[in-house]
Protein backbone atom coordinates (compact mmCIF):
# COMPACT_ATOMS: atom_id res chain seq x y z
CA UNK A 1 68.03 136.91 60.13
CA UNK A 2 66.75 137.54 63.81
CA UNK A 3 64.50 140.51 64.88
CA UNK A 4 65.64 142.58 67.64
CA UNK A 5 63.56 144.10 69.99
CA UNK A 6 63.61 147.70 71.68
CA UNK A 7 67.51 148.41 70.43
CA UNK A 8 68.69 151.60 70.67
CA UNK A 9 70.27 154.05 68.43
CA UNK A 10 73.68 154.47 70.15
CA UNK A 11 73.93 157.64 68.10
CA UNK A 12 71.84 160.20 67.22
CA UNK A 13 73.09 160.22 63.36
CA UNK A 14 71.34 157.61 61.92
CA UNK A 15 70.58 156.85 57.46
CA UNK A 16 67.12 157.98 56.79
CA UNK A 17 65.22 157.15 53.75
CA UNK A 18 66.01 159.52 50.94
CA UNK A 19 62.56 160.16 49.90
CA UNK A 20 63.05 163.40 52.25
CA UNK A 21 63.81 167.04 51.58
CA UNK A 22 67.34 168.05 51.20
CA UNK A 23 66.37 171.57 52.62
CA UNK A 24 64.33 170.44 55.47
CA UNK A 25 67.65 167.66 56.48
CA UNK A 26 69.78 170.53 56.34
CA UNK A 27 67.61 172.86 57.73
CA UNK A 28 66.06 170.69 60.39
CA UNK A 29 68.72 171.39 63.27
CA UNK A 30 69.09 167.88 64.27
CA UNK A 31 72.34 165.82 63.11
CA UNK A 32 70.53 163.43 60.56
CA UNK A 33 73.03 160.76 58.50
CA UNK A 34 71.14 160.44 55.57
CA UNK A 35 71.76 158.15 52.33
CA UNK A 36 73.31 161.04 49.85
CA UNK A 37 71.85 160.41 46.74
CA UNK A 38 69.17 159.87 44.96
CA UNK A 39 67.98 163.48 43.91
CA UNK A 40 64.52 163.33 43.29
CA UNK A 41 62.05 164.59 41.04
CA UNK A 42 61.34 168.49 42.31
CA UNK A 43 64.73 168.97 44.19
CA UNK A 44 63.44 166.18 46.86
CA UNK A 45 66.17 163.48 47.62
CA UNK A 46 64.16 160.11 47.23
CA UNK A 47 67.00 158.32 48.78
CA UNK A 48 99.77 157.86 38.23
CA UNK A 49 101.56 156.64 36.14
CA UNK A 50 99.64 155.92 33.07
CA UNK A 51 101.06 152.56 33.26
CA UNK A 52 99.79 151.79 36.62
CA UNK A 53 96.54 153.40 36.01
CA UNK A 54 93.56 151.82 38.07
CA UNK A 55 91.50 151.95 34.97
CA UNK A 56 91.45 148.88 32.51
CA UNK A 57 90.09 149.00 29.13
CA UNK A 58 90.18 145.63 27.89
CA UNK A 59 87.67 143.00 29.18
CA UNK A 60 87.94 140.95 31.80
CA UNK A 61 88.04 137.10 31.84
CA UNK A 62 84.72 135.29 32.08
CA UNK A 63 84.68 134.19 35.44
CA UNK A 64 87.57 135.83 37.15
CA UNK A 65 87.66 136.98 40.93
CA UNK A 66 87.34 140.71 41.44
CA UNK A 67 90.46 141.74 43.29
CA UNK A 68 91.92 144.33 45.33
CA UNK A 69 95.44 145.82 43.99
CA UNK A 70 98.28 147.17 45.45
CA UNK A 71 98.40 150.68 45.94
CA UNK A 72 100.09 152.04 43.05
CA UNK A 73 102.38 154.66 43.00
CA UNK A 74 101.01 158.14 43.83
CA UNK A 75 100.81 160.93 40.77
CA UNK A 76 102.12 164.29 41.62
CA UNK A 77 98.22 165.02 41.29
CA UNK A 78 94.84 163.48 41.09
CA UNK A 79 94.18 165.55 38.05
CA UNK A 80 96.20 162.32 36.02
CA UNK A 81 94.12 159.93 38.46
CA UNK A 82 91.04 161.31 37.88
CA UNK A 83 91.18 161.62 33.88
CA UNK A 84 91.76 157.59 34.07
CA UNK A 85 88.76 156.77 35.93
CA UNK A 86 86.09 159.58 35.06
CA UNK A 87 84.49 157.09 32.13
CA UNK A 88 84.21 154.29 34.55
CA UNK A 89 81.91 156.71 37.12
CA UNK A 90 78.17 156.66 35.59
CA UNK A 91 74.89 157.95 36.34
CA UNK A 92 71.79 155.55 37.97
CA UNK A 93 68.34 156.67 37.62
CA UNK A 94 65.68 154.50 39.45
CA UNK A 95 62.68 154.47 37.60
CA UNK A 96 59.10 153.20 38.95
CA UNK A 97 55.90 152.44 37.55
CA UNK A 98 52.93 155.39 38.42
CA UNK A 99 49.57 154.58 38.64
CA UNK A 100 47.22 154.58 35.51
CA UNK A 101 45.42 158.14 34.61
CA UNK A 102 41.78 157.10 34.60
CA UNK A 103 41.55 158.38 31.43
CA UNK A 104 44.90 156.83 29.69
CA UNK A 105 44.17 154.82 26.90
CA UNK A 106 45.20 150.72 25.77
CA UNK A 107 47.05 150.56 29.92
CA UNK A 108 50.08 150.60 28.31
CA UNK A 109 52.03 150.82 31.60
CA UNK A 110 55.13 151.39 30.17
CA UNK A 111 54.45 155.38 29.30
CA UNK A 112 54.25 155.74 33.02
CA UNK A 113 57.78 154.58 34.30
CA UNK A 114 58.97 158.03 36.18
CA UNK A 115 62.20 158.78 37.39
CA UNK A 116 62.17 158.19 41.21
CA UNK A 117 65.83 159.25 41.99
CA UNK A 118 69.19 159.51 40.47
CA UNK A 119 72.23 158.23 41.91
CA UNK A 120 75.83 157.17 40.65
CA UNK A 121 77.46 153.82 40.17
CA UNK A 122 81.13 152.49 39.45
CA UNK A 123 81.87 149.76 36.20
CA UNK A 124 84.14 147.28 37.59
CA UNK A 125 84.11 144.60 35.54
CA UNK A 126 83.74 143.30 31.96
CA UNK A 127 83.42 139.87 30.98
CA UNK A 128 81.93 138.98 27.26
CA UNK A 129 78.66 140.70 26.58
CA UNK A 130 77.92 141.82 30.37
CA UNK A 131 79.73 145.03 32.07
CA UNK A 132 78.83 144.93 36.04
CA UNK A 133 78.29 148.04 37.90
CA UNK A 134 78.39 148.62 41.50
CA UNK A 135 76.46 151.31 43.16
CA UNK A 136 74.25 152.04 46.55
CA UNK A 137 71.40 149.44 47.24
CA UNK A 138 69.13 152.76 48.62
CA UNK A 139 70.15 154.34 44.95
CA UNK A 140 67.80 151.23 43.55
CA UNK A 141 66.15 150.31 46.15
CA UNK A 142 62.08 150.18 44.92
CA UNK A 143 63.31 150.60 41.15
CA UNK A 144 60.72 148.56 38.19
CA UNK A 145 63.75 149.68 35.76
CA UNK A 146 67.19 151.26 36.04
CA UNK A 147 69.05 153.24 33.61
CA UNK A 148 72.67 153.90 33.33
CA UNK A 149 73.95 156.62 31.65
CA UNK A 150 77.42 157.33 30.44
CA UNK A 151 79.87 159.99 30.72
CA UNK A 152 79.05 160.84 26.97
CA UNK A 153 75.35 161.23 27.89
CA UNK A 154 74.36 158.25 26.41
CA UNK A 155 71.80 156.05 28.26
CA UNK A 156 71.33 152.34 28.57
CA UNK A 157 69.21 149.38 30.63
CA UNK A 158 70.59 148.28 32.99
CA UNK A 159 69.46 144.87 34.94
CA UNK A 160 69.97 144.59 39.11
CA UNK A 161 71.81 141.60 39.32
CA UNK A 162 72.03 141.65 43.56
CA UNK A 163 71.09 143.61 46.49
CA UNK A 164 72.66 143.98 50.11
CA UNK A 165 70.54 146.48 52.23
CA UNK A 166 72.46 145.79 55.05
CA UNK A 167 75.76 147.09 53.31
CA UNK A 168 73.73 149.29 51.39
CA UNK A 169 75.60 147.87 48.40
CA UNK A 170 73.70 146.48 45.02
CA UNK A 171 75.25 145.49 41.98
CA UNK A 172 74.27 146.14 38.32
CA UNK A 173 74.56 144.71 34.68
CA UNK A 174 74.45 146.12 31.27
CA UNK A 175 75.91 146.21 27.71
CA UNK A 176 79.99 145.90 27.76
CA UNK A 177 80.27 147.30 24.03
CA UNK A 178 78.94 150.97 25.61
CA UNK A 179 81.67 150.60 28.35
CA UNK A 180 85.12 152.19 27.80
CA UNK A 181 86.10 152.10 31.07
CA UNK A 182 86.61 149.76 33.96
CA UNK A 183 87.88 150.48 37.36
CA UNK A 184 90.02 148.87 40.04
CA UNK A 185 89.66 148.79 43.44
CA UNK A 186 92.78 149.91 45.68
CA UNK A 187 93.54 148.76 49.39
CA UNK A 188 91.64 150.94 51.57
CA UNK A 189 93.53 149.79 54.73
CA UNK A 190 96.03 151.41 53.14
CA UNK A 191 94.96 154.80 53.74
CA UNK A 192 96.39 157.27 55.86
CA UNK A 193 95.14 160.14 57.65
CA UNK A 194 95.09 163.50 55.41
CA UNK A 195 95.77 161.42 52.24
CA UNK A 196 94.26 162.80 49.23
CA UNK A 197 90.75 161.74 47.93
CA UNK A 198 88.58 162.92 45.55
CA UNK A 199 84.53 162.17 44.87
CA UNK A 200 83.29 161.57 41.28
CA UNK A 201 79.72 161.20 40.89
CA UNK A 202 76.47 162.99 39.59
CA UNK A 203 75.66 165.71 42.75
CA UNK A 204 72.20 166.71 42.72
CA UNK A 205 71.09 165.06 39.46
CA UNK A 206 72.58 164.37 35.76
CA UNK A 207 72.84 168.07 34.99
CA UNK A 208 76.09 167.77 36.67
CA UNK A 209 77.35 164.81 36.40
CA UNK A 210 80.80 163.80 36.46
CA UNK A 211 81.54 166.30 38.88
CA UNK A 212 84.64 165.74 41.12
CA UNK A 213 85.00 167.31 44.65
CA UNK A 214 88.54 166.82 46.54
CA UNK A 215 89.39 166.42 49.83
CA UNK A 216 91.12 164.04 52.29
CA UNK A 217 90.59 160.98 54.40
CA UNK A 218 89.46 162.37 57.61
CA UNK A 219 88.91 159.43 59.61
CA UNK A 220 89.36 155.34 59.09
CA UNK A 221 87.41 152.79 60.30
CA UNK A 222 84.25 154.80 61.09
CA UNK A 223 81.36 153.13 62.63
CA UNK A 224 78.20 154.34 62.12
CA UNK A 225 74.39 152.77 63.01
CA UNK A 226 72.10 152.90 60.03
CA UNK A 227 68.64 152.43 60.13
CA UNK A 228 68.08 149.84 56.88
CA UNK A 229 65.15 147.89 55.45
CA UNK A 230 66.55 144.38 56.54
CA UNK A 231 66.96 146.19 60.18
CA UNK A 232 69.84 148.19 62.28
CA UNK A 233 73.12 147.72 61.08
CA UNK A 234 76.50 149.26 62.26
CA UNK A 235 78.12 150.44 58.89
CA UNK A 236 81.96 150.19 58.50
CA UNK A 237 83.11 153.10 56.65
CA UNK A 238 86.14 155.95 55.20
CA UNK A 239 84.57 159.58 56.91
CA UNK A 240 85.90 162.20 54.28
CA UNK A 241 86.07 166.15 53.53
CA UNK A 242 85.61 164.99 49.96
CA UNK A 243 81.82 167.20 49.53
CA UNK A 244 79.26 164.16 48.90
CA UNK A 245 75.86 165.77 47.94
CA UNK A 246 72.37 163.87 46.64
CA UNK A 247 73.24 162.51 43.69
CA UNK A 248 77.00 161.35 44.80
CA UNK A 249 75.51 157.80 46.40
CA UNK A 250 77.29 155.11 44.81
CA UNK A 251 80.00 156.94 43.30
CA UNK A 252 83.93 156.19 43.29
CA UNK A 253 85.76 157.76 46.10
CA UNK A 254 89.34 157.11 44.76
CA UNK A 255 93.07 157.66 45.70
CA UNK A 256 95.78 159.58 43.99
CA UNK A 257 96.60 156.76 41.96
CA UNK A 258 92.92 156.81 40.45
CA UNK A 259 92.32 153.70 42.32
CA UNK A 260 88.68 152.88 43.86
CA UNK A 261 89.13 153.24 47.63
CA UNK A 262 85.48 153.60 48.46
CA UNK A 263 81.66 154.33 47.50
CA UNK A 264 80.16 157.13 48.43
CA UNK A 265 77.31 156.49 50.61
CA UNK A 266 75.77 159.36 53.04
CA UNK A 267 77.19 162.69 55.01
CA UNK A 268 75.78 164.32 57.67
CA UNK A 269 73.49 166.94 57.02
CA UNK A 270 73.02 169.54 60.12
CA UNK A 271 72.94 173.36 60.22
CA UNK A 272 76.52 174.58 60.72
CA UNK A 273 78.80 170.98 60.17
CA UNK A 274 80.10 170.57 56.90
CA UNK A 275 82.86 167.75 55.76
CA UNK A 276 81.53 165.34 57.39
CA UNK A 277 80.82 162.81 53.92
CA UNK A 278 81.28 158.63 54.48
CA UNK A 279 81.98 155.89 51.96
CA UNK A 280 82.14 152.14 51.94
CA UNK A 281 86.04 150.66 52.40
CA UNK A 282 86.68 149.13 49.20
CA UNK A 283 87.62 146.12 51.22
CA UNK A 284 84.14 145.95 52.63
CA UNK A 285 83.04 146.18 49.06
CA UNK A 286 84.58 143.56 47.00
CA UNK A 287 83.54 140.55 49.06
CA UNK A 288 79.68 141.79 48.93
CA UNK A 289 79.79 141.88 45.16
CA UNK A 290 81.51 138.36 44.79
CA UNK A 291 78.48 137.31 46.78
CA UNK A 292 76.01 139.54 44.53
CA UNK A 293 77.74 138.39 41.04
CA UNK A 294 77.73 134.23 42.74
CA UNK A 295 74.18 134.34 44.71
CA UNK A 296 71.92 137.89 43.72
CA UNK A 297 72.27 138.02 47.45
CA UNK A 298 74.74 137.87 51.17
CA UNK A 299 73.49 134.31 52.55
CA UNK A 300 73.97 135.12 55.98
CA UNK A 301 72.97 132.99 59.19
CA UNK A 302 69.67 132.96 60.63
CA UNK A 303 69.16 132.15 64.28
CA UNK A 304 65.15 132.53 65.05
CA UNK A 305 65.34 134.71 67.90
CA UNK A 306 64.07 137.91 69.44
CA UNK A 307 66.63 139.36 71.37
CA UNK A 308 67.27 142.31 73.91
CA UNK A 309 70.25 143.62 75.69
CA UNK A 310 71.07 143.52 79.49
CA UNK A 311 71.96 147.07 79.57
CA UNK A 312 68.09 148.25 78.21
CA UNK A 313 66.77 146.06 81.55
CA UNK A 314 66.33 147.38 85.08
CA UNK A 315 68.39 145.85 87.59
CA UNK A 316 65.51 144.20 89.35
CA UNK A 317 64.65 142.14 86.29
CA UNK A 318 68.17 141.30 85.86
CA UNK A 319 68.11 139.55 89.10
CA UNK A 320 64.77 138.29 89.85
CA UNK A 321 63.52 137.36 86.76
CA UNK A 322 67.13 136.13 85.19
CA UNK A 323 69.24 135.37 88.07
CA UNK A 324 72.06 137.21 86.73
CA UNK A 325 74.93 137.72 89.23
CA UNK A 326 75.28 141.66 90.17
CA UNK A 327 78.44 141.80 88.52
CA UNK A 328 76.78 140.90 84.91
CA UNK A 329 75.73 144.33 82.94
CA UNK A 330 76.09 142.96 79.36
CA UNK A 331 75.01 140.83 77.22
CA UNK A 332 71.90 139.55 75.60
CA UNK A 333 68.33 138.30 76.67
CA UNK A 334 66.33 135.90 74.71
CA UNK A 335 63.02 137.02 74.49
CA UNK A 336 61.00 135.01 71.46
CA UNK A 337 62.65 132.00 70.10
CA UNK A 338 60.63 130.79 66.73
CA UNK A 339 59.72 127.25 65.96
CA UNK A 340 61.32 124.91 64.05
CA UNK A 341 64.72 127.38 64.22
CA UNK A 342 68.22 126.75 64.58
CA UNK A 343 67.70 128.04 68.25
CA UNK A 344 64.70 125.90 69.18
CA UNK A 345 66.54 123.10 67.52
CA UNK A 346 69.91 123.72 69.82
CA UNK A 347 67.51 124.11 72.69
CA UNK A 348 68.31 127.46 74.12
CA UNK A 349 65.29 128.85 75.70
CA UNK A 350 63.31 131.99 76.31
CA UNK A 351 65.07 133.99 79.52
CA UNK A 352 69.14 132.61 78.28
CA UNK A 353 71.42 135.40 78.41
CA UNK A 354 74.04 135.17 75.63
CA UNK A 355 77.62 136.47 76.76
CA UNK A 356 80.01 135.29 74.02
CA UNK A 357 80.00 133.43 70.52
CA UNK A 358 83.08 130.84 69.91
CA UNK A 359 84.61 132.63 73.23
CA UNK A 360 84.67 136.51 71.57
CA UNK A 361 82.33 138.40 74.07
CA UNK A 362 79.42 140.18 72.59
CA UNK A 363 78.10 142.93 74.85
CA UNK A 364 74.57 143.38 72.99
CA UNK A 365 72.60 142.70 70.04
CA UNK A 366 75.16 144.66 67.49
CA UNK A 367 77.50 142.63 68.54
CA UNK A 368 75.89 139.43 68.40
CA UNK A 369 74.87 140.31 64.51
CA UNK A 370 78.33 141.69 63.60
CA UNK A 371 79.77 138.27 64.51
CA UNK A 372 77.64 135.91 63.13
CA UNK A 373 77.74 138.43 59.62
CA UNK A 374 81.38 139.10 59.50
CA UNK A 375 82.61 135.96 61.07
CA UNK A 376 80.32 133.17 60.94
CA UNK A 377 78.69 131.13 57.96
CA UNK A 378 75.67 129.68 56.83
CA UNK A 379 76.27 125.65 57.67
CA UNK A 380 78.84 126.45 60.58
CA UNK A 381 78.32 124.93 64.47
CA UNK A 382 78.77 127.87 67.06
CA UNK A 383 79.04 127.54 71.01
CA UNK A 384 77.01 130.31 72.67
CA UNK A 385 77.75 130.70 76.19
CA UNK A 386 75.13 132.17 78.42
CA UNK A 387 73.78 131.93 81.48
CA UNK A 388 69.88 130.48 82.41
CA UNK A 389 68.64 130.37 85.95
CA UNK A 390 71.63 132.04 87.14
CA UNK A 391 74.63 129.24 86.27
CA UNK A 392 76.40 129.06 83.33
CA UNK A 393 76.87 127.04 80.31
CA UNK A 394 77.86 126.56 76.42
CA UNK A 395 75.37 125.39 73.52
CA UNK A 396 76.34 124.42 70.49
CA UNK A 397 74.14 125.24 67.47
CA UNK A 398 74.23 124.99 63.63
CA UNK A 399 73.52 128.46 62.03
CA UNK A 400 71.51 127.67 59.01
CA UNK A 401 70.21 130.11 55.67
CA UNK A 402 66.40 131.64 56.42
């Protein structure tokens, strides 16, 4: 992964961490996107047809690909829909280790796991012993031990088998002979405007869990900057009416055919807007965990740059320390390039001003990451075009894994 240097927040919503007050978000007077769940100890947030039902209760193959199914045919109500998948929705509770009381006896470390945060988390798949379990990386994020527990109330271990801060997805593994209930995941392109949703999830702790909120798709294709511990990220996502509260993070957002559409991620928390609740397509979703349940991790490319974009830069540096024609606003400036990287390798240089990857423009930094995330892979040649000193040209570089 590059670093990025002095790039700005193109919004002002942007995910805090959740080890913040829910009063003083809402209270605060600012518009603050925060990460919607995990309730934490003292009320802080630390972060259908039967037939066609999106719930499965026999396991799946060993080995099979997680897929995305046709949007079945709607029920005259999510009531139906939701009774299918309600089993498959369970509760996440971080727990971390606290330090040693002077006066505690034999260390045993153990006795002082403490529940950090609760969140929710969605079974998807079964395969022989293991039942998988996606949910929010920030739900998990810090966690020495994470518990599931089950619509009955029941509780469980539960072992992190990948993280994605950058999607904010992670993806979890337990016991399949406590799981009842596995979901599917519907086509979230599908989704139209004022189509029915409805939230399942654990709001504000376990005390309620289970609870459902309804609402509709409010807006598709969302982007949104989030702030994340692997660095900025523009976050594709379903906006929704659905209420998501702490707790909800990592929870189903599903269609009227009880099919997985989404997982509930943050809202916006500012005195006097309400509705305003976001989830993770389901199409984003399922590639992320094929690369959780293959790798633990996304391999993405790694470049070995510092970069920062033409627009941040006054116009004088533009043209006397770049040489960048007056007509060229956009774009992005080399500023560190590490050795031994990919970039020092391909021989671009301190002072280059990237304009386009494989001939798609890319206007600054988010851009330039979106690209080589969504688009490029680990082992693949790109040409950059850019200009240096003024003229331009094309270099061709292998993106390899940091």
């Amino acid at each position: 992964m590059y670093d990025e240097t002095n790039e700005k927040n193109k919004r002002k919503g942007i995910l805090q961490p959740l080890m913040t007050s829910f009063t003083g978000a809402i209270a605060g007077g600012v518009a603050v996107l925060y990460l919607s769940p995990i309730l934490g100890v003292n009320g802080e947030v630390p972060a259908v047809d039967k037939e066609k039902a999106a719930v499965v209760e026999n396991d799946q193959a060993a080995g099979s690909d997680l897929n995305i199914q046709p949007t079945a045919a709607s029920s005259t109500s999510l009531v139906s829909a939701i009774d299918t998948i309600n089993e498959a929705v369970v509760g996440v509770v971080n727990l971390q280790q606290q330090s040693a009381s002077f006066f505690q006896e034999n260390g045993n470390i153990g006795e002082n796991e403490q529940e950090a945060g609760t969140g929710s988390g969605v079974v998807f798949k079964k395969s022989g012993a293991n039942a998988f379990i996606v949910t929010n990386n920030h739900v998990v994020e810090g966690a020495d031990k994470v518990e599931i527990v089950l619509n009955n109330g029941k509780k469980a271990t539960a072992e992190i088998v990948g993280t994605d801060p950058l999607t904010d997805l992670a993806v979890l593994k337990t016991d399949s002979s406590i799981i009842t209930k596995v979901a599917s995941f519907g086509e979230s392109s599908k989704l139209k405007l004022g189509e029915q949703v409805a939230a399942i999830g654990n709001p504000l702790g376990l005390d309620l869990a289970s609870s459902v909120t309804q609402g509709i798709v409010s807006g598709k294709d969302r982007t949104i900057p989030v702030s994340t511990s692997e660095g900025q990220w523009d976050l594709n996502v379903i906006q929704t009416d659905a209420a998501i509260n702490p707790g909800n993070s990592g929870g189903a957002l599903i269609n009227s055919s009880g099919q997985v559409v989404g997982i509930n991620s943050m809202k916006i928390a500012e005195s006097g807007v309400e509705g305003l609740g976001f989830a993770i397509p389901s199409e984003d979703v399922v590639p992320i965990i094929d690369h959780l349940l293959k790798d633990g991790k996304v391999k993405r490319p790694y470049l070995g740059v510092s970069l920062q974009d033409v627009g941040d830069l006054p116009a004088t540096v533009l043209q006397s320390q770049l040489d960048l024609p007056a007509d060229v606003k956009e774009g992005i400036v080399i500023a560190v390039i590490e050795t031994s990287s990919p970039a020092a390798a391909a021989g671009l240089q301190a002072k280059d001003v990237i304009q386009s990857v494989n001939g798609t423009k890319v206007s600054d930094t988010s851009d330039f990451r979106k690209y080589l995330y969504s688009k490029a892979e680990v082992g693949e040649k790109i040409k950059v075009g850019l200009y240096r000193n003024g003229q331009q040209m094309s270099i061709t570089l292998k993106l390899n894994e940091k």
